[in-house]
Structures are given as structure tokens and as C-alpha cells.
C-alpha atoms as a PDB file:
ATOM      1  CA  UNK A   1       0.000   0.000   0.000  1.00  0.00           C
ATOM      2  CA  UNK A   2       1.324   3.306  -1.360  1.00  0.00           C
ATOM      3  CA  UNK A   3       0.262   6.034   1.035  1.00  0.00           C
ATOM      4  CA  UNK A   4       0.708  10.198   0.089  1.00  0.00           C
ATOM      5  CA  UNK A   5       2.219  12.379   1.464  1.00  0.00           C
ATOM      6  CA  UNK A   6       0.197  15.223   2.850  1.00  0.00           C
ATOM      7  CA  UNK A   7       2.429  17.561   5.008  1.00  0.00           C
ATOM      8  CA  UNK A   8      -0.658  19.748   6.052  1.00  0.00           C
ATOM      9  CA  UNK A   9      -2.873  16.219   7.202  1.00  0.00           C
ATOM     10  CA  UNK A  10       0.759  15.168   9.135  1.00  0.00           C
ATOM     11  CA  UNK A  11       0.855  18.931  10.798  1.00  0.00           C
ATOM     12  CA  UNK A  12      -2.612  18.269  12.309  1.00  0.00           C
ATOM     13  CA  UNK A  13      -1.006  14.591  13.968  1.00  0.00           C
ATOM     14  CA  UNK A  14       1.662  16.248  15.048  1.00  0.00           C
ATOM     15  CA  UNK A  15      -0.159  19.469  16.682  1.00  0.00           C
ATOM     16  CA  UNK A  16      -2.601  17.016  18.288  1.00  0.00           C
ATOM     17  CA  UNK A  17       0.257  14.829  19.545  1.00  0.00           C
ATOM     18  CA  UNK A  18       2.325  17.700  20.801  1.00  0.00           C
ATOM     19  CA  UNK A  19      -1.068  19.391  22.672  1.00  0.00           C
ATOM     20  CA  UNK A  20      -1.438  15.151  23.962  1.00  0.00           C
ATOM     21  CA  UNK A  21       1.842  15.712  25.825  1.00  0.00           C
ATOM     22  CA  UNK A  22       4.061  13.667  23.339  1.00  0.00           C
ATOM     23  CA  UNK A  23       7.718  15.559  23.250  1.00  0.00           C
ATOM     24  CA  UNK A  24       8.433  14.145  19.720  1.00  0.00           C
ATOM     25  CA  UNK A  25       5.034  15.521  18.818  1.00  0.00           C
ATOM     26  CA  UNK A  26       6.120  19.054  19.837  1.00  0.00           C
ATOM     27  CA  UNK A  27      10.095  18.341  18.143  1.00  0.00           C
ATOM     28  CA  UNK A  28       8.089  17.199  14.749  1.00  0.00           C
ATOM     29  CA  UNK A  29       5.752  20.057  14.830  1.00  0.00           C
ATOM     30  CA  UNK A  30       8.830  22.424  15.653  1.00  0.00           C
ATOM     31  CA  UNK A  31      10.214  21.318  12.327  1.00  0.00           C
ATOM     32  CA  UNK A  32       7.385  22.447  10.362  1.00  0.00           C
ATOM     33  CA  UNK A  33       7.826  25.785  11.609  1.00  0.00           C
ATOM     34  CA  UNK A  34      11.595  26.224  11.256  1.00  0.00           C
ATOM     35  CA  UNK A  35      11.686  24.231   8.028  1.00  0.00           C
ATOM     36  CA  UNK A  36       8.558  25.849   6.326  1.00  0.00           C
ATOM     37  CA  UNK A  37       6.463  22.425   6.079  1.00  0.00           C
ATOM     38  CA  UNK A  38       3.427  21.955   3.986  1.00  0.00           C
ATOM     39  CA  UNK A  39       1.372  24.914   4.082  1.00  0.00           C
ATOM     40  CA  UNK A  40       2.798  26.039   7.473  1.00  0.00           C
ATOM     41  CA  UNK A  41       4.463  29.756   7.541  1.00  0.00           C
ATOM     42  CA  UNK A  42       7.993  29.603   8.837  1.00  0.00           C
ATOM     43  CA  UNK A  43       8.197  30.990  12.666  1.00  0.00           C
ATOM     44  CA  UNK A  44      11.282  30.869  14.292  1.00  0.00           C
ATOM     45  CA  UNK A  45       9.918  31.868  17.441  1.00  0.00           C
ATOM     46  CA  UNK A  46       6.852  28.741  16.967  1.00  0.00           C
ATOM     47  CA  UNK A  47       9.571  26.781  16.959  1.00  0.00           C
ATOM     48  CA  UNK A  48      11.787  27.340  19.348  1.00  0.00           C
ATOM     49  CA  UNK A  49       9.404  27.261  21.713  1.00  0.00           C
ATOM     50  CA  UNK A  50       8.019  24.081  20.588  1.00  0.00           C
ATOM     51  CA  UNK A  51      11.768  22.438  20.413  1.00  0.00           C
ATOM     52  CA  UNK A  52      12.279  24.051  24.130  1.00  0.00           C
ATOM     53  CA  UNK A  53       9.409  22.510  25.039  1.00  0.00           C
ATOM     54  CA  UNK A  54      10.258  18.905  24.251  1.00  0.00           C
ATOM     55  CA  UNK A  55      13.780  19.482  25.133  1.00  0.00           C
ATOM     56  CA  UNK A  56      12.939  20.470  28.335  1.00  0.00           C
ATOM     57  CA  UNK A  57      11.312  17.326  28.934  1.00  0.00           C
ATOM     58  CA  UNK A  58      13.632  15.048  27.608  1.00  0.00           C
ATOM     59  CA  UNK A  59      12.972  15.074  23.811  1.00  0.00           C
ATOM     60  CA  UNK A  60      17.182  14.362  22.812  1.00  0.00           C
ATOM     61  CA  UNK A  61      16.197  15.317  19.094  1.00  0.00           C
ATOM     62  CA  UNK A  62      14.872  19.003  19.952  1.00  0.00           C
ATOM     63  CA  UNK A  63      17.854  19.926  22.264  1.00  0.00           C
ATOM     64  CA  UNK A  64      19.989  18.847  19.253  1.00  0.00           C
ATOM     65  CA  UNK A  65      17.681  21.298  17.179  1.00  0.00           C
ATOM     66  CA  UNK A  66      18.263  23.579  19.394  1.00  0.00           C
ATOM     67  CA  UNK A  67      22.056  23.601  19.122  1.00  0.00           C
ATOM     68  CA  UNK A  68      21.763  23.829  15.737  1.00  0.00           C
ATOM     69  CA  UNK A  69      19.494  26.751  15.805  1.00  0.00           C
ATOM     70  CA  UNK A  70      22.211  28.654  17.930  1.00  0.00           C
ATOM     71  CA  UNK A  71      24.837  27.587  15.718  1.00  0.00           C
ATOM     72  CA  UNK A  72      23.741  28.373  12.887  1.00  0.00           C
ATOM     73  CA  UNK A  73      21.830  31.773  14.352  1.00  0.00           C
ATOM     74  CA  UNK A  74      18.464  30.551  13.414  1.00  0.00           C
ATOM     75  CA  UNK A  75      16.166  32.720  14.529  1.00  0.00           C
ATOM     76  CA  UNK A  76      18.188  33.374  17.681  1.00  0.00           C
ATOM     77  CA  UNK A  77      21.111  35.477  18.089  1.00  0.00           C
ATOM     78  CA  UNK A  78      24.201  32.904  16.775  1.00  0.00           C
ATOM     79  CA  UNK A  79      25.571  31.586  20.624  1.00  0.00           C
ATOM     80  CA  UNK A  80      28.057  28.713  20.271  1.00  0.00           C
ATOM     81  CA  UNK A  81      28.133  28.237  24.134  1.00  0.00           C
ATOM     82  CA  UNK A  82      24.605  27.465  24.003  1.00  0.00           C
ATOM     83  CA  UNK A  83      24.802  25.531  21.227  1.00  0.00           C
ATOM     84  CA  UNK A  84      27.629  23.176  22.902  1.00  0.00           C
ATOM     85  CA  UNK A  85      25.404  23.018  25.822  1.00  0.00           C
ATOM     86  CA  UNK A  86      22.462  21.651  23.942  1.00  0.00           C
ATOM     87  CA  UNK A  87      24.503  19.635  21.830  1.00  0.00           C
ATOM     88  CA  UNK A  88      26.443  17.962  25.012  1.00  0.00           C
ATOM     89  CA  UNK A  89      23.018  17.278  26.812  1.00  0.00           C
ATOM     90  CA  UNK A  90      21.637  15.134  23.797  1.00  0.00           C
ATOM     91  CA  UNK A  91      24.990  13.445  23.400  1.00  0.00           C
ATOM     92  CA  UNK A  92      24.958  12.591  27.192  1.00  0.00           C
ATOM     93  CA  UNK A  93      22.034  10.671  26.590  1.00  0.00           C
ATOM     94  CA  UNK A  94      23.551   8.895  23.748  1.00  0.00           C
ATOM     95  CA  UNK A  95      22.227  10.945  20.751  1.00  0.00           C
ATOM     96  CA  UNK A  96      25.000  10.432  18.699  1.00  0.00           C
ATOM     97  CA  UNK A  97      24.351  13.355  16.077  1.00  0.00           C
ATOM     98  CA  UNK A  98      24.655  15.884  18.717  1.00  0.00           C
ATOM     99  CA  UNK A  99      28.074  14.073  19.430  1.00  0.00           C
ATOM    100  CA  UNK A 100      29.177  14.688  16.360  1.00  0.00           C
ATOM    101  CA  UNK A 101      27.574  18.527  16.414  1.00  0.00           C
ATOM    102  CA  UNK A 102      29.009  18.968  19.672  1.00  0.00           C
ATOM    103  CA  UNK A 103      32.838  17.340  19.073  1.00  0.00           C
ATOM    104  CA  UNK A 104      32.761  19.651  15.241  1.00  0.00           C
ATOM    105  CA  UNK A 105      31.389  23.011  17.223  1.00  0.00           C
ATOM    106  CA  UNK A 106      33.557  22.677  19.702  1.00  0.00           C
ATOM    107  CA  UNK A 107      37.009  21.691  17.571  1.00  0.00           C
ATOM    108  CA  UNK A 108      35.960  24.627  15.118  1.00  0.00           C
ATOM    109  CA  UNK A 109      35.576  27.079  18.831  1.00  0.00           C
ATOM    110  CA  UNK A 110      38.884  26.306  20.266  1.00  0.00           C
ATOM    111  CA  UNK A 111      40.790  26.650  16.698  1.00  0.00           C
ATOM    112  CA  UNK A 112      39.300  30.031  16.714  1.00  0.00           C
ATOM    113  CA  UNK A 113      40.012  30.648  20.214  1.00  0.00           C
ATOM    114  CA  UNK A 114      43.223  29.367  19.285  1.00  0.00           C
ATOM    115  CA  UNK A 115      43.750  31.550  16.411  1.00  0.00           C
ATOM    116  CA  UNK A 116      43.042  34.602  18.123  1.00  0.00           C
ATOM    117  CA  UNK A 117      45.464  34.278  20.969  1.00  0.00           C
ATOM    118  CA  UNK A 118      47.876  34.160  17.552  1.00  0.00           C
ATOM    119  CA  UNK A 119      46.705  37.328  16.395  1.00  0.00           C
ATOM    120  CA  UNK A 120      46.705  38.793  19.594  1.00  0.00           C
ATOM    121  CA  UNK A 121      49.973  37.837  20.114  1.00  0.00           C
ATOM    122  CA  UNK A 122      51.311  39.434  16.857  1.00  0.00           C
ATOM    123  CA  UNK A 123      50.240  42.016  17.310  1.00  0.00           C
ATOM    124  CA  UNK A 124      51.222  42.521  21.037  1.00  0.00           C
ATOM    125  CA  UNK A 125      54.973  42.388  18.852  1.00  0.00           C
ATOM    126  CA  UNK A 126      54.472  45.103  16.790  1.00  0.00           C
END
């Protein structure tokens, strides 16, 4: 059986799910928002809140959205410490993306930490 997609039919599961308490509910729904799903407007804030929502209560994949909103500076102001810190909580639990996001983020923050202290350096010479 070959079923259709219909992004603005899976919206309405999602919204229902997310308002029935299920985190991945609110993380799916989230995605519609940020992603500009289906008939759905794109609204950073929408989902933000939705992914904070679900990450607050345990929902790995929205706290890894939400590191990747701050690292990217999607719809928030670009923060790399917060991203690390979202990032790090999902990979605690064993989210291995956020691993990845987290061990990339935070070997692309120390070489430009690192590069910095060279240019400060310099020109400290001059």
C-alpha cells in the first residue's frame, strides 16, 4: 500500500500529539515551523518554543535542534556556548548526532580561540 504524502494532514497529527503531551510531537511540529512544512508559515519563534518545550522534557532530538538553531543563528542570536550546551546534553544521553555537532562546534571554537590568541599575540609584537 502506497500512502501520500500530505504535510498539512501530518501537521494536524503532530499538533494534536504535541497538545497530547508527546515531546516528539512538539520536536516534529517544531520542524514544520523552522523548516517551512506543507502549508505552514515559517516561525522561528513557533519553533523554538516548541523544540524548548520537548527538550525540556527530555525530547534528545529538539535539544539537538536547538544547538543547531544557535549555531547556525536561526532565529536566535548565533551563541556557540549554548549551542555546545544543547549539543552535550543530547549526546549525554547517547544521541550520537549531537556528538558529532558537539565534538565539530567545539574543535571549530577552540581553533578560533586558538587563532586569536595568535593574532593577539602578533600584534602585542608590533
Amino acid at each position: 500500500m502506497i500512502v501520500e504524502q500530505d504535510a498539512d494532514r501530518a501537521f494536524g497529527y503532530f499538533n494534536r500529539a504535541c497538545n497530547g503531551g508527546s515531546m516528539a510531537g512538539c520536536g516534529d511540529l517544531g520542524l514544520f515551523y523552522s523548516e517551512n512544512l506543507g502549508t505552514v508559515e515559517q516561525d522561528f519563534n513557533k519553533a523554538f518554543m516548541l523544540f524548548k518545550k520537548a527538550c525540556d522534557n527530555d525530547y534528545m532530538l529538539a535539544c539537538s535542534d536547538l544547538g543547531h538553531m544557535y549555531s547556525d543563528g536561526v532565529g536566535v542570536k548565533q551563541d556557540f556556548e549554548k549551542s555546545l550546551s544543547f549539543y552535550k546534553r543530547s549526546c549525554d544521553q547517547k544521541f550520537m548526532y549531537s556528538c558529532n555537532e558537539f565534538n565539530e562546534l567545539y574543535d571549530k571554537d577552540v581553533l578560533i580561540i586558538q587563532n586569536l590568541s595568535r593574532i593577539v599575540q602578533n600584534i602585542n609584537r608590533v
